[in-house]
Structures are given as C-alpha cells and as structure tokens.
N, C-alpha and C. Protein backbone atom coordinates (compact mmCIF):
# COMPACT_ATOMS: atom_id res chain seq x y z
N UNK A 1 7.02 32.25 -4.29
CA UNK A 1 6.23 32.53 -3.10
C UNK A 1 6.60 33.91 -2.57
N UNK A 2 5.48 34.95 -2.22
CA UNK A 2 5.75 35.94 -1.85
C UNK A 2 5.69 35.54 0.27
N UNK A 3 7.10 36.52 1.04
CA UNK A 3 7.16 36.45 2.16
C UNK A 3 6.75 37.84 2.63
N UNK A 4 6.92 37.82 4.05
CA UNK A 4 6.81 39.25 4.52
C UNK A 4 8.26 39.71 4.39
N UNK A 5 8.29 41.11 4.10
CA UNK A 5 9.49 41.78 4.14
C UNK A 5 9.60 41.97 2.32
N UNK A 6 9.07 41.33 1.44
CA UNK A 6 10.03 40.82 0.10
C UNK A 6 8.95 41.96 -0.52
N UNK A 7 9.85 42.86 -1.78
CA UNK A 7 9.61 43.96 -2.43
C UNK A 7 8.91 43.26 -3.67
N UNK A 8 7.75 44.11 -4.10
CA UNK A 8 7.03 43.92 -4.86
C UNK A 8 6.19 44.74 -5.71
N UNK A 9 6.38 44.65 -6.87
CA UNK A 9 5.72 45.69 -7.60
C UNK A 9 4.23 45.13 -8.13
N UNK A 10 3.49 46.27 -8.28
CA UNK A 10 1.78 45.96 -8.45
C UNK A 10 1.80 45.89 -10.17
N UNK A 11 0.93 44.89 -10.73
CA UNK A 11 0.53 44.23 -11.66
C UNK A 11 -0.72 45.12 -12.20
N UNK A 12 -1.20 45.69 -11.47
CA UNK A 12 -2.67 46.35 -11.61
C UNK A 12 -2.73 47.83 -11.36
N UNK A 13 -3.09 48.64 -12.17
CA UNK A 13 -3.55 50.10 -11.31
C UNK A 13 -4.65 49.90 -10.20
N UNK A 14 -4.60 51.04 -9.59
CA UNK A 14 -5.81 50.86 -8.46
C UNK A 14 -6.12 52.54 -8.71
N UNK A 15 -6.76 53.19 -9.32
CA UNK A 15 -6.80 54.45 -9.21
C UNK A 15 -7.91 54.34 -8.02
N UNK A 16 -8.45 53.88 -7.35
CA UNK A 16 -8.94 54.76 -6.26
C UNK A 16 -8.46 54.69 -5.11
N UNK A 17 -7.01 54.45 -5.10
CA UNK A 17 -5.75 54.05 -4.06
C UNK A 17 -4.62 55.39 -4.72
N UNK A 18 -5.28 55.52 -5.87
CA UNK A 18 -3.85 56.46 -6.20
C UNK A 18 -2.61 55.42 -6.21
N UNK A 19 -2.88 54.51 -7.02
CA UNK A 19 -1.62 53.40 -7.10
C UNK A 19 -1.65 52.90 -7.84
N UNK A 20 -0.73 53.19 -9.15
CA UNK A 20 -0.43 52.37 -10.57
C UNK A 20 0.30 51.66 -11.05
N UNK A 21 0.01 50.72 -11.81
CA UNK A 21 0.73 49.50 -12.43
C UNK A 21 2.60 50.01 -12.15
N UNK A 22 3.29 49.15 -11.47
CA UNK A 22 4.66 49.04 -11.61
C UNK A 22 5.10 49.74 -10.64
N UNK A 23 4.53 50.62 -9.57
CA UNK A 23 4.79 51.23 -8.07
C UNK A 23 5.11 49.81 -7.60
N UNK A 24 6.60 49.84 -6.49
CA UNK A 24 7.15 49.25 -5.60
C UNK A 24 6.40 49.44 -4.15
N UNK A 25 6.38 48.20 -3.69
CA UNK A 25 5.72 48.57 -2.38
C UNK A 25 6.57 47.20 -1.30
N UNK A 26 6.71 47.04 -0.20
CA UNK A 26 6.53 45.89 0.70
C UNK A 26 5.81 45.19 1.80
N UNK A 27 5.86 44.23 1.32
CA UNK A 27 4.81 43.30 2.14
C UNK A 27 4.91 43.58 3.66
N UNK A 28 4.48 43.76 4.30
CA UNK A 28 4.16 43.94 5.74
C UNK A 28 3.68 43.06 6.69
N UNK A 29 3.02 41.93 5.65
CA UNK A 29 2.04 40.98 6.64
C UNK A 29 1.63 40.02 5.39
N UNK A 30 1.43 38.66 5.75
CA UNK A 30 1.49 37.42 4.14
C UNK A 30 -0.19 37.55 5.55
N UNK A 31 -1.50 37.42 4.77
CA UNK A 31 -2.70 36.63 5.65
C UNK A 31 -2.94 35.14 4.82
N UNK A 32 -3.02 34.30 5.38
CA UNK A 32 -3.82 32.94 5.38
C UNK A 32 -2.31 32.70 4.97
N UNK A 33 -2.72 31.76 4.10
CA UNK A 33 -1.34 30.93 3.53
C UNK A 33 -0.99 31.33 1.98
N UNK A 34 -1.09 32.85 2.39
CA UNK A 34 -0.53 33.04 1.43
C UNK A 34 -1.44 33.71 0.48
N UNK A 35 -2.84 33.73 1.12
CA UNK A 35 -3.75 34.20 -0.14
C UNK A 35 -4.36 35.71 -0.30
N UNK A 36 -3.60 36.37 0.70
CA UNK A 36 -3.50 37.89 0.65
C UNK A 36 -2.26 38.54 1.25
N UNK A 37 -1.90 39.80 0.72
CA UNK A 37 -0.97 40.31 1.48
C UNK A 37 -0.83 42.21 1.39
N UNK A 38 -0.74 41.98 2.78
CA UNK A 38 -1.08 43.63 3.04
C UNK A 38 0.82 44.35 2.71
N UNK A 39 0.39 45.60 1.64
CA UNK A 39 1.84 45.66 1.18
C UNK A 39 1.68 47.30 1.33
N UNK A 40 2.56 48.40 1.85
CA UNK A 40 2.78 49.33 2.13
C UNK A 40 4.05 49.99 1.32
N UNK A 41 3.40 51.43 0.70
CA UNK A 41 4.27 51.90 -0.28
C UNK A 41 4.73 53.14 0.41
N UNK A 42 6.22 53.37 0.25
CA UNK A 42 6.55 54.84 0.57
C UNK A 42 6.92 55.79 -0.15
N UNK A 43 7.47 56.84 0.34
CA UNK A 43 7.93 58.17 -0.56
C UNK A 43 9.34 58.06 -0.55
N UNK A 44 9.76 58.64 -1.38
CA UNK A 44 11.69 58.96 -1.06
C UNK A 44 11.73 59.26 0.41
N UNK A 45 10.88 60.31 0.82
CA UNK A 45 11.01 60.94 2.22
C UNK A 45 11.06 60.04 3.19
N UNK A 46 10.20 58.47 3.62
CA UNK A 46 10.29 57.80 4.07
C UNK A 46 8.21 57.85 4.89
N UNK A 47 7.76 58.39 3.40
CA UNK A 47 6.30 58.50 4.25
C UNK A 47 5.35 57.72 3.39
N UNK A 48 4.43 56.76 4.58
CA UNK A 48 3.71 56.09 3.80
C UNK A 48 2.82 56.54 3.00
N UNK A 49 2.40 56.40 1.41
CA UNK A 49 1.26 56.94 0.71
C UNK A 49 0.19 55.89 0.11
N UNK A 50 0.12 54.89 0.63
CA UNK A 50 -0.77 53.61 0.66
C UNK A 50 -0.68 52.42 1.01
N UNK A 51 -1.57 51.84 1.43
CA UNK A 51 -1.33 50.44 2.30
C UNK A 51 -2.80 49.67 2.13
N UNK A 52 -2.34 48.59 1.44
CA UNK A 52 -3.90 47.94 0.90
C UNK A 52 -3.11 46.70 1.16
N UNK A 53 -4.39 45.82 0.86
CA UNK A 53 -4.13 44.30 0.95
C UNK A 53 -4.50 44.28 -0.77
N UNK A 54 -3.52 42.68 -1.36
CA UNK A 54 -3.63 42.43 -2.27
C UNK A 54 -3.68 41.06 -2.62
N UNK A 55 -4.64 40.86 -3.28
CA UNK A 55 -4.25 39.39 -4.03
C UNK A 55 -2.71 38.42 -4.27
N UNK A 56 -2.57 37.62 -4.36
CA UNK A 56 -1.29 37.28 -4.75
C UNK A 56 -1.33 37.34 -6.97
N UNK A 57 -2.24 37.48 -7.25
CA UNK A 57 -2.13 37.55 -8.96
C UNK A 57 -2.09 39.08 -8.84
N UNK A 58 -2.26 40.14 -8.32
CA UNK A 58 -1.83 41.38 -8.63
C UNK A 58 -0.17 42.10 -8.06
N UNK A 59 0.52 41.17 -7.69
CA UNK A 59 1.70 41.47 -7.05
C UNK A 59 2.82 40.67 -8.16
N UNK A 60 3.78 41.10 -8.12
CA UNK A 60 4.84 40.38 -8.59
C UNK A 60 6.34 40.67 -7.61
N UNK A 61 6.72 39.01 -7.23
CA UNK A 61 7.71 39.63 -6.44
C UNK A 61 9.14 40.08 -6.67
N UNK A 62 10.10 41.13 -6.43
CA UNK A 62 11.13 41.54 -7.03
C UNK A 62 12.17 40.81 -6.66
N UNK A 63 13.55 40.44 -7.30
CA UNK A 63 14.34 39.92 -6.94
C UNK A 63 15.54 40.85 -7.06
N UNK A 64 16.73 40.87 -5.96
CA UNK A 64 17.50 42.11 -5.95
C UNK A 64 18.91 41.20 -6.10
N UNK A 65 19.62 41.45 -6.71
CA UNK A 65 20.86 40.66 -6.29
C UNK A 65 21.88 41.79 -6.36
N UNK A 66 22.73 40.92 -5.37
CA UNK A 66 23.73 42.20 -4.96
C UNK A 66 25.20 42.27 -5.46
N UNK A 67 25.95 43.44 -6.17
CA UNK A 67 26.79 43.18 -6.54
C UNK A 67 28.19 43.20 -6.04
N UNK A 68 28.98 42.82 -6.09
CA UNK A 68 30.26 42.47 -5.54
C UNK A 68 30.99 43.91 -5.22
N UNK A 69 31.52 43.81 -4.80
CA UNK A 69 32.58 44.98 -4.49
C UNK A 69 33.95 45.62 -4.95
C-alpha cells in the first residue's frame, strides 16, 4: 500500500511532464482510498520540477532500510 509521505519511483515515462521511467518522486496526498496519488519530484537544489497525480499501477513504492552504525 502506497501512504502519503512514502518515496516512489514512476513505472511509466510521461514525456509531456518531462518525467521518465525510474525518476523518484513523493507522495504528497493518497485521493480516495487509495486510487490516486498526487506525487511531487525535486531537484538536488530542493526545487520542484513536477507534480502530477498518478495511478497506483504506474508508481512503485520504495523501501529504504537503514543501516546500523
């Protein structure tokens, strides 16, 4: 299940978003129960360069685990 906040990389190009298969982005907002989600991508710099809503079959969600110290 994808949440808000949880990192996710796109499944799909979107060239008329300027946004291709395997760009990281995060969810911002889950709509309905789950059956769209508006996901916002940034720059190193910290600037947004797209923000679309997406299907849940064009997202995949990332899992980060953290390593010990």
């Amino acid at each position: 299940m994808i949440n808000e906040l949880d990192t996710v990389a796109l499944l799909i190009d979107r060239p008329d978003l300027n946004l291709r298969k395997g760009e990281m982005g995060t969810v911002v907002d889950v709509l309905g129960k789950g059956e769209a989600f508006q996901v916002e991508f940034v720059d190193d710099e910290g600037y947004t360069y797209g923000f679309e809503t997406f299907a849940p079959g064009e997202l995949l969600k990332l899992h980060h685990r953290a390593k010990a110290a």
